[in-house]
C-alpha atoms as a PDB file:
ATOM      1  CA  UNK A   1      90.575 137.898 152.491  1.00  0.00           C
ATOM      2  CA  UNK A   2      93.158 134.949 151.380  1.00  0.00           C
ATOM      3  CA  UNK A   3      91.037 134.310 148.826  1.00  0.00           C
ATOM      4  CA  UNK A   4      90.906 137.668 147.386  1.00  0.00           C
ATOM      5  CA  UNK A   5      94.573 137.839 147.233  1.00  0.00           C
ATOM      6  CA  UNK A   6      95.055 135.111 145.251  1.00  0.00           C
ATOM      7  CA  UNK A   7      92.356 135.995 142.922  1.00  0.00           C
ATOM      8  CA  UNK A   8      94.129 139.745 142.937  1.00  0.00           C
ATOM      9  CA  UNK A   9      97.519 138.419 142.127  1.00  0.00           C
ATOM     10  CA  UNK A  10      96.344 135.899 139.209  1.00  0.00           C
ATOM     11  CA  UNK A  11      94.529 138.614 137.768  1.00  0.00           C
ATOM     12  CA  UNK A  12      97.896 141.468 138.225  1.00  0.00           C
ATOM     13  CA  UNK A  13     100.186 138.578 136.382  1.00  0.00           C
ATOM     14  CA  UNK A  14      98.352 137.226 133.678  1.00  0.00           C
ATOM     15  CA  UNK A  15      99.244 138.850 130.138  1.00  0.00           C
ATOM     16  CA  UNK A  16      97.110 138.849 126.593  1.00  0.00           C
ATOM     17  CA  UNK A  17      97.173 135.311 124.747  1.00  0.00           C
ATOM     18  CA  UNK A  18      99.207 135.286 121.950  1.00  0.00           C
ATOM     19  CA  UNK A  19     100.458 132.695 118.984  1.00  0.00           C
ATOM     20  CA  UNK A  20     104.240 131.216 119.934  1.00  0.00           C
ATOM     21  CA  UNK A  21     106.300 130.779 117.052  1.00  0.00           C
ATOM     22  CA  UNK A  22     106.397 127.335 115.602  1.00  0.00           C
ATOM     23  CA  UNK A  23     108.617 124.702 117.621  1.00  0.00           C
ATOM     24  CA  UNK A  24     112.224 123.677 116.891  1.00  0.00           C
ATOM     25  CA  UNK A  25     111.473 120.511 116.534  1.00  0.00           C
ATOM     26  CA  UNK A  26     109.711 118.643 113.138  1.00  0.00           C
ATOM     27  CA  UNK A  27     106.259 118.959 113.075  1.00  0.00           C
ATOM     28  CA  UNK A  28     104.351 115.638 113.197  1.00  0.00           C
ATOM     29  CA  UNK A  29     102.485 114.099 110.414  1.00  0.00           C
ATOM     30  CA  UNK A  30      98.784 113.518 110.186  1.00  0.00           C
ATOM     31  CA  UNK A  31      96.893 111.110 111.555  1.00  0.00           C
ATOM     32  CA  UNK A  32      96.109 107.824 109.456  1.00  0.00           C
ATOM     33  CA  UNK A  33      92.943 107.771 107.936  1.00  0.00           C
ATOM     34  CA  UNK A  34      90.232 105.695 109.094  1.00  0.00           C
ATOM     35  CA  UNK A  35      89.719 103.528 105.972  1.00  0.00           C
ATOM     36  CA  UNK A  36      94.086 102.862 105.522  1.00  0.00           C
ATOM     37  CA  UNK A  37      94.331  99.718 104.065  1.00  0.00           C
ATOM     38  CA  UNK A  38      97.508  97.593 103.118  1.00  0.00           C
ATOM     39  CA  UNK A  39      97.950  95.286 100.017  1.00  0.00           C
ATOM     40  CA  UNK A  40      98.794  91.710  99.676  1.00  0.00           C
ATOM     41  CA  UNK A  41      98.194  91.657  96.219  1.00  0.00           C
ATOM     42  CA  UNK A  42     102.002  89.929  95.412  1.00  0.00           C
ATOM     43  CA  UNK A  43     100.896  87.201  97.542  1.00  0.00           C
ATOM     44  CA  UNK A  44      97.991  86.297  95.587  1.00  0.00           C
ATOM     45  CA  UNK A  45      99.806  86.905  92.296  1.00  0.00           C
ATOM     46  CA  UNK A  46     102.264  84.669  93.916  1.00  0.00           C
ATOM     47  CA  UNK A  47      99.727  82.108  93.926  1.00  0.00           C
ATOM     48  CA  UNK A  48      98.453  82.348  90.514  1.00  0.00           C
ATOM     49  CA  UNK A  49     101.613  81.734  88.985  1.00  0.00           C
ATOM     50  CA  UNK A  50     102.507  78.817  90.775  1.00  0.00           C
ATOM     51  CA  UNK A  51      99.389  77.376  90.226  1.00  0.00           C
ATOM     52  CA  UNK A  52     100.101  78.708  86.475  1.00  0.00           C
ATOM     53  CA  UNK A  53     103.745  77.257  86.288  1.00  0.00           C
ATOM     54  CA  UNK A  54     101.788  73.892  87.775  1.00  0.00           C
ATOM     55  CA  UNK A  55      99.606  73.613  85.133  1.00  0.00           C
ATOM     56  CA  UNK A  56     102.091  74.525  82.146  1.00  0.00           C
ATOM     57  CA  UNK A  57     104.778  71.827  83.545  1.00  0.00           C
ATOM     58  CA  UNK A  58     102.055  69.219  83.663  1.00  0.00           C
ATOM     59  CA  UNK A  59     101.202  69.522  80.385  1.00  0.00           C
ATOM     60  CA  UNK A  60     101.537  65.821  79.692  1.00  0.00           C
ATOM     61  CA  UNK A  61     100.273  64.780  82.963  1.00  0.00           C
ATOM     62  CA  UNK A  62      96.917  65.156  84.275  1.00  0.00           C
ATOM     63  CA  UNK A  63      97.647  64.910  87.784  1.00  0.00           C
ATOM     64  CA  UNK A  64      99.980  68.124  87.907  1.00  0.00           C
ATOM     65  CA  UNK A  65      97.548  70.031  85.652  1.00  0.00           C
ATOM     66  CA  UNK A  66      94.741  69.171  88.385  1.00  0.00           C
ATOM     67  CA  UNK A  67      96.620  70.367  91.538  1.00  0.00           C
ATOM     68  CA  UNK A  68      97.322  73.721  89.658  1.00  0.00           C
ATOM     69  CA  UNK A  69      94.085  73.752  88.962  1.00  0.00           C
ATOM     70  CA  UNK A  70      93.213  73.318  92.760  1.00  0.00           C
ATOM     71  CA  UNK A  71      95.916  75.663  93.214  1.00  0.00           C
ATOM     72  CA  UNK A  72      94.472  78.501  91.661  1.00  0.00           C
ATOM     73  CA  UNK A  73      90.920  77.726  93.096  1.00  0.00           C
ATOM     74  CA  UNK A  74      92.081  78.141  96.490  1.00  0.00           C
ATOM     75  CA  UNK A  75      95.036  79.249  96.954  1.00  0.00           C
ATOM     76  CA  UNK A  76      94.102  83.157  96.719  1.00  0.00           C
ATOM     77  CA  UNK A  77      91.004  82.280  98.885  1.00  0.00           C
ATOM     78  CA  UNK A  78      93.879  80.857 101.266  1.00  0.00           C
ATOM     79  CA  UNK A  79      95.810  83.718 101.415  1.00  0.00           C
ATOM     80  CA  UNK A  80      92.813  86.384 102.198  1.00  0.00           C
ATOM     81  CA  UNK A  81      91.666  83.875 105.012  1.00  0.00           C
ATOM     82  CA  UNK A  82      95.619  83.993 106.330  1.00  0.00           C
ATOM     83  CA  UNK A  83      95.154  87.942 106.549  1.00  0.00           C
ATOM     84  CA  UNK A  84      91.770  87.353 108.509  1.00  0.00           C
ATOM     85  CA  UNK A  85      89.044  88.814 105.432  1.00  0.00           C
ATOM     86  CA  UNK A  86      86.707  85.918 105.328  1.00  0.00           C
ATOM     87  CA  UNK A  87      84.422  88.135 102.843  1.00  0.00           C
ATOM     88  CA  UNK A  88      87.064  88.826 100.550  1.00  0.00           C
ATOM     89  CA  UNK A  89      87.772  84.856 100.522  1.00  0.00           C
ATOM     90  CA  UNK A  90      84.310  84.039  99.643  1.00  0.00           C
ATOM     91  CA  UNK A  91      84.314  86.482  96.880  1.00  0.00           C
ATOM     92  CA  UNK A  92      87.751  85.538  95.523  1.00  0.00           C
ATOM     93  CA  UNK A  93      86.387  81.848  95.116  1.00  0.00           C
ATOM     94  CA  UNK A  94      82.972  82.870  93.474  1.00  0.00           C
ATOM     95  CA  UNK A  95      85.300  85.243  91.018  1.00  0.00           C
ATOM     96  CA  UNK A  96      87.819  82.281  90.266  1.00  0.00           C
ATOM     97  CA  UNK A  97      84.800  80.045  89.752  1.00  0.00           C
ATOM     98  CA  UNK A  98      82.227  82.528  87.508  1.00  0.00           C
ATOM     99  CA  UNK A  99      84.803  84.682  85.368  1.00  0.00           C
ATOM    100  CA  UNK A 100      86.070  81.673  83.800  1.00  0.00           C
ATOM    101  CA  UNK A 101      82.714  79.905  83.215  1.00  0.00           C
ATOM    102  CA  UNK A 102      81.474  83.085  82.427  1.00  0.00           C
ATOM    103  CA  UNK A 103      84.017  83.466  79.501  1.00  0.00           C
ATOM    104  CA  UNK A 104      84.198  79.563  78.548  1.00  0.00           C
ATOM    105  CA  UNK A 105      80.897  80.214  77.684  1.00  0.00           C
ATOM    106  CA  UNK A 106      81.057  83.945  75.933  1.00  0.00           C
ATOM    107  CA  UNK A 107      84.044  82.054  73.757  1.00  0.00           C
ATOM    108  CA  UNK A 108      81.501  79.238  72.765  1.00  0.00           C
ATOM    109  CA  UNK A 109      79.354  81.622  71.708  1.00  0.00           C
ATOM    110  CA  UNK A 110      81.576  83.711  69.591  1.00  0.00           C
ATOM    111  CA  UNK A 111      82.527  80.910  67.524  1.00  0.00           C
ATOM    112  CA  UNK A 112      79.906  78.402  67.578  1.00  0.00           C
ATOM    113  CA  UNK A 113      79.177  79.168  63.712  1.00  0.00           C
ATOM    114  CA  UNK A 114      82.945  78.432  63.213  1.00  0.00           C
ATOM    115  CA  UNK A 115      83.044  75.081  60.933  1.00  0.00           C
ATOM    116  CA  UNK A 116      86.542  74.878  61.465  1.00  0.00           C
ATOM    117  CA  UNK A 117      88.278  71.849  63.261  1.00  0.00           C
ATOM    118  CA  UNK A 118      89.103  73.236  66.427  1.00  0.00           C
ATOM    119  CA  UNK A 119      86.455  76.499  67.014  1.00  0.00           C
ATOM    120  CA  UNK A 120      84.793  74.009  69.350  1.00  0.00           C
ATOM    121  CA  UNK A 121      87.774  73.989  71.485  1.00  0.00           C
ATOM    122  CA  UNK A 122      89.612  76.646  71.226  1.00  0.00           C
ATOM    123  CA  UNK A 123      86.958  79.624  71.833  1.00  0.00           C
ATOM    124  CA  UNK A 124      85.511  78.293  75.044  1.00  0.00           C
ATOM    125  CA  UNK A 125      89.557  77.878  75.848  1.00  0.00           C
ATOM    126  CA  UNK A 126      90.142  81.215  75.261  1.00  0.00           C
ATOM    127  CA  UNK A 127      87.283  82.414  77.233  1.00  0.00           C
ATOM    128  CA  UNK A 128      88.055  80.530  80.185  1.00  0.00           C
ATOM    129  CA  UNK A 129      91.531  81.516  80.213  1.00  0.00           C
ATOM    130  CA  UNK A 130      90.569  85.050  79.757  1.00  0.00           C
ATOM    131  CA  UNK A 131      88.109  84.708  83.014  1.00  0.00           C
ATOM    132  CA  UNK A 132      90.459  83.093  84.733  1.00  0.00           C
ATOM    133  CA  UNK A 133      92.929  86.368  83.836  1.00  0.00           C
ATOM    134  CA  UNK A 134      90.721  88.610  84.881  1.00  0.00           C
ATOM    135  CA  UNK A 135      89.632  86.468  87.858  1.00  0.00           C
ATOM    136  CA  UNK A 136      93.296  87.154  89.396  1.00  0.00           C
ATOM    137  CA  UNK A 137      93.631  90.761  88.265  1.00  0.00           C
ATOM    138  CA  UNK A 138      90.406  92.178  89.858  1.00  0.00           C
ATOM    139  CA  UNK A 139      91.200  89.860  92.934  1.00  0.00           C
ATOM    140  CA  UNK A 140      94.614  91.213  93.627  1.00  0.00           C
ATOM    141  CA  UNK A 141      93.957  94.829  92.694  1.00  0.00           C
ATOM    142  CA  UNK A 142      90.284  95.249  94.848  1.00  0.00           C
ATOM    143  CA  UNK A 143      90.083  92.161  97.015  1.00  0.00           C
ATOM    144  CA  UNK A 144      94.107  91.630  98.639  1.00  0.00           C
ATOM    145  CA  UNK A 145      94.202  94.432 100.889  1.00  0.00           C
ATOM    146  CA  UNK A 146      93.898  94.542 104.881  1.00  0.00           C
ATOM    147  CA  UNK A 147      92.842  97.839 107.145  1.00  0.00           C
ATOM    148  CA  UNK A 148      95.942  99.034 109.279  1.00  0.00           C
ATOM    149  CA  UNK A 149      95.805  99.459 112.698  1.00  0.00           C
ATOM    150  CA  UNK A 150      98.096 102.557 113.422  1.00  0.00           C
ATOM    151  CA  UNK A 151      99.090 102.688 117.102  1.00  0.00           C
ATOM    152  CA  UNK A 152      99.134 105.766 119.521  1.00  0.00           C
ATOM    153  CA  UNK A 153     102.463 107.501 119.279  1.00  0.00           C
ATOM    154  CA  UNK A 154     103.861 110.191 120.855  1.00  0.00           C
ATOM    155  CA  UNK A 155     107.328 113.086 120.676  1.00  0.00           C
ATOM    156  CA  UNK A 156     108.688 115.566 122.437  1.00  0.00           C
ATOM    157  CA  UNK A 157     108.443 118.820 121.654  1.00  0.00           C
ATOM    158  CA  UNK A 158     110.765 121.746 122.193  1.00  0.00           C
ATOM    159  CA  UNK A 159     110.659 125.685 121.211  1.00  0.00           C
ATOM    160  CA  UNK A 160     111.145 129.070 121.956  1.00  0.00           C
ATOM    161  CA  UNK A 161     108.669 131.975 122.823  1.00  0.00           C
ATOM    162  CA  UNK A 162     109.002 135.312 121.765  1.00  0.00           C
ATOM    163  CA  UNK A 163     109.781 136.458 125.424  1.00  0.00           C
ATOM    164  CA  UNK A 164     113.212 134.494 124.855  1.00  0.00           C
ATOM    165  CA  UNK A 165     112.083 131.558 126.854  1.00  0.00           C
ATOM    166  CA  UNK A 166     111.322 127.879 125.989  1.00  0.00           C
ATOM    167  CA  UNK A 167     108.339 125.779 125.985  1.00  0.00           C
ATOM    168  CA  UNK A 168     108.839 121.877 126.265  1.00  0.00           C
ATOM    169  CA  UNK A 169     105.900 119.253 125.430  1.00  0.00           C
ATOM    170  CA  UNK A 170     104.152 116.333 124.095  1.00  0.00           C
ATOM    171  CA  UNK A 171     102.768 115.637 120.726  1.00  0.00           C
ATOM    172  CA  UNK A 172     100.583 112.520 120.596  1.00  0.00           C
ATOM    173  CA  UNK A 173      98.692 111.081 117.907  1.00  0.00           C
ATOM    174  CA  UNK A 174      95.729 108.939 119.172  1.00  0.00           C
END
């Protein structure tokens, strides 16, 4: 018989469902993406200049030329392994090594019919320093960036109903 009553009473008090207006306070924002990732491109750009300014102040010594040559091999490489992507390391050093070789030898071959003085030189030059360009471009714009790990957070919420009372909650994001 309890039972009954209670049942009788829930059933006697309960009302239609219906849509509450929209809180008083801001409305959260989405949820990150899975596949957010942050950039350390400046950081590798970073690199590549000092290892640039390097080579251009040893220009009369062979010793300063060679660590900004050493520079710009691994430094990049150095950073990605600092932010923990091992792959992107690996790739960064195969793309500092091929691109240049790749255009050393591309600028050979566009001016290995050249008879003049310095065509031997100064097209495999070019190439290499055009690989080397595009080496550190296509590293820092596809290879420097890092997922984000967006932690759980959480607000209260406050609002009004329609029946002039107030409703008072949690919004999370998980």
């Amino acid at each position: 018989m309890r039972y009954l009553l209670v049942v009788l009473a829930i059933a006697a008090t309960t009302t239609a469902a219906h849509a509450d207006p929209p809180s008083l306070t801001a409305p959260t924002t989405a949820p990150a993406a899975s596949g957010d990732t942050e950039s350390y491109a400046l950081q590798t750009l970073a690199m590549d200049g000092a290892s640039l300014a390097l080579m251009a102040a040893g220009s009369k010594s062979g010793a300063m030329v060679g660590i900004g040559l050493g520079m710009y091999l691994v430094g990049a490489p150095a950073v990605h392994l600092y932010h923990h992507q091992t792959a992107h390391a690996g790739q960064s050093m195969l793309l500092r090594v091929g691109l240049p070789l790749i255009g050393a030898v591309v600028g050979h071959a566009m001016t290995a019919n050249d008879t003049e003085g310095d065509a031997d030189i100064a097209g495999p030059a070019l190439g290499l320093m055009a690989g080397a360009a595009l080496a550190s471009v296509i590293d820092a714009g596809a290879l420097a960036r890092q997922p984000v790990e967006r932690a759980p957070r959480w607000a209260p919420t406050i609002g009004t109903t329609r029946q002039g009372g107030f409703t008072a909650g949690i919004a999370a994001r998980f």
